[in-house]
Protein backbone atom coordinates (compact mmCIF):
# COMPACT_ATOMS: atom_id res chain seq x y z
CA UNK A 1 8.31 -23.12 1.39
CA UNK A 2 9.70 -21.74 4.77
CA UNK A 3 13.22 -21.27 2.66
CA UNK A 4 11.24 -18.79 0.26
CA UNK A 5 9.62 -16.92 2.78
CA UNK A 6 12.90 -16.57 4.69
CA UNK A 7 14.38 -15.07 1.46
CA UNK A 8 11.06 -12.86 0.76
CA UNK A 9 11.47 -11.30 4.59
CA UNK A 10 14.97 -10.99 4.04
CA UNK A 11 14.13 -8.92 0.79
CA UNK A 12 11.68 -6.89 2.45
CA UNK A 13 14.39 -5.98 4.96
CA UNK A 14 16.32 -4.81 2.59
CA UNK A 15 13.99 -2.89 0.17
CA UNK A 16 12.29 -1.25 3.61
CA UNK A 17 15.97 0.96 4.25
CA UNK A 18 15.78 2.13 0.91
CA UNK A 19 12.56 4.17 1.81
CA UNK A 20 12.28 7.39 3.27
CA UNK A 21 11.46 7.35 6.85
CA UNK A 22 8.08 8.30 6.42
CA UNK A 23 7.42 5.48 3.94
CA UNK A 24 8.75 3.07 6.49
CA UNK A 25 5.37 4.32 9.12
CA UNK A 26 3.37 3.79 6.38
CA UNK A 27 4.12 0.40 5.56
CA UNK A 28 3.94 -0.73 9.54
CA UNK A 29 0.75 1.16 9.32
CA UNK A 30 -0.35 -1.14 6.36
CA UNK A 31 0.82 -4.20 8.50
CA UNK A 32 -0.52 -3.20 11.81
CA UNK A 33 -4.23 -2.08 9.87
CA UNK A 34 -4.47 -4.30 7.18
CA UNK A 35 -8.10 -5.61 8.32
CA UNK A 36 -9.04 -1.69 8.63
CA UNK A 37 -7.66 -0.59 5.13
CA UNK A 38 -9.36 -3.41 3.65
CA UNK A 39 -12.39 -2.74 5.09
CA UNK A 40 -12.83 0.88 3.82
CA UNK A 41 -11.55 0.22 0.39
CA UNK A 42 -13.46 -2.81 -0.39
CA UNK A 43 -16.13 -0.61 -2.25
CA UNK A 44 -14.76 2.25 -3.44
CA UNK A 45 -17.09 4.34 -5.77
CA UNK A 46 -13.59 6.00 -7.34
CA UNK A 47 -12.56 4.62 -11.09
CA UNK A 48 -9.58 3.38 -11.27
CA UNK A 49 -8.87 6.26 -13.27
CA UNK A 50 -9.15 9.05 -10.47
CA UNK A 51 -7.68 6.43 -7.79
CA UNK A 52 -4.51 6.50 -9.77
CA UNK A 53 -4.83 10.81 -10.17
CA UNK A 54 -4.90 10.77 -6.31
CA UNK A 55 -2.29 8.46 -5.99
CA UNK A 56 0.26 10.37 -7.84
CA UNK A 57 -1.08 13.33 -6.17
CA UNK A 58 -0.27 11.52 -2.61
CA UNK A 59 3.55 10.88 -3.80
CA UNK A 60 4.30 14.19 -4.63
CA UNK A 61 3.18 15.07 -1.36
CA UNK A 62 5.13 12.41 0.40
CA UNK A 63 1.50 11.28 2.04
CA UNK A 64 3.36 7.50 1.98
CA UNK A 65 0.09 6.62 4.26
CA UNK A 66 -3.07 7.93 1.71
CA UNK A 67 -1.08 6.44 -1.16
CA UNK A 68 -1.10 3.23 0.99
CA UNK A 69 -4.76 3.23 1.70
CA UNK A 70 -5.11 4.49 -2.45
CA UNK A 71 -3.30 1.05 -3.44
CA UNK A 72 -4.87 -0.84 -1.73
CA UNK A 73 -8.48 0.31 -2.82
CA UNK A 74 -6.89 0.15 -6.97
CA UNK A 75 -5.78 -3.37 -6.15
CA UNK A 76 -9.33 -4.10 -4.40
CA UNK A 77 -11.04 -2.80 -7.47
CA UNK A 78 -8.99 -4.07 -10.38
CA UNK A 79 -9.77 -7.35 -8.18
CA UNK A 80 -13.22 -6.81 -8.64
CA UNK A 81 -13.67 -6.67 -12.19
């Protein structure tokens, strides 16, 4: 078990210099709020529908941080049904 997550972290590291730098924040923003992000996506009123319009709309404006927060609220939701 501790060899896969080794190799999972090492993959991370790798996949993390790919990004753009802003992309990078937003994933130690994820990290460092997880408990918050959770918290206001657990009951979205959005469909899964318009999450995913705003999500698109967030890459295209390199807002690495709203797309974030828009992920996790789909993955919340598909969870829920």
């Amino acid at each position: 078990m501790s060899k896969n997550l080794d190799n999972s972290t090492i993959e991370i590291e790798k996949e993390l210099k790919n990004l753009p730098c802003k992309a990078i924040d937003a994933v130690y923003f994820m990290i460092e709020n997880f408990n918050l992000i959770e918290e206001m996506c657990r009951d979205t009123t959005f469909s899964c529908a318009e999450i995913q319009k705003r999500i698109e709309a967030a890459k295209e404006n390199e807002d690495y941080i709203l797309m974030i927060i828009l992920c996790a609220a789909k993955v919340l939701k598909n969870a829920e049904e």
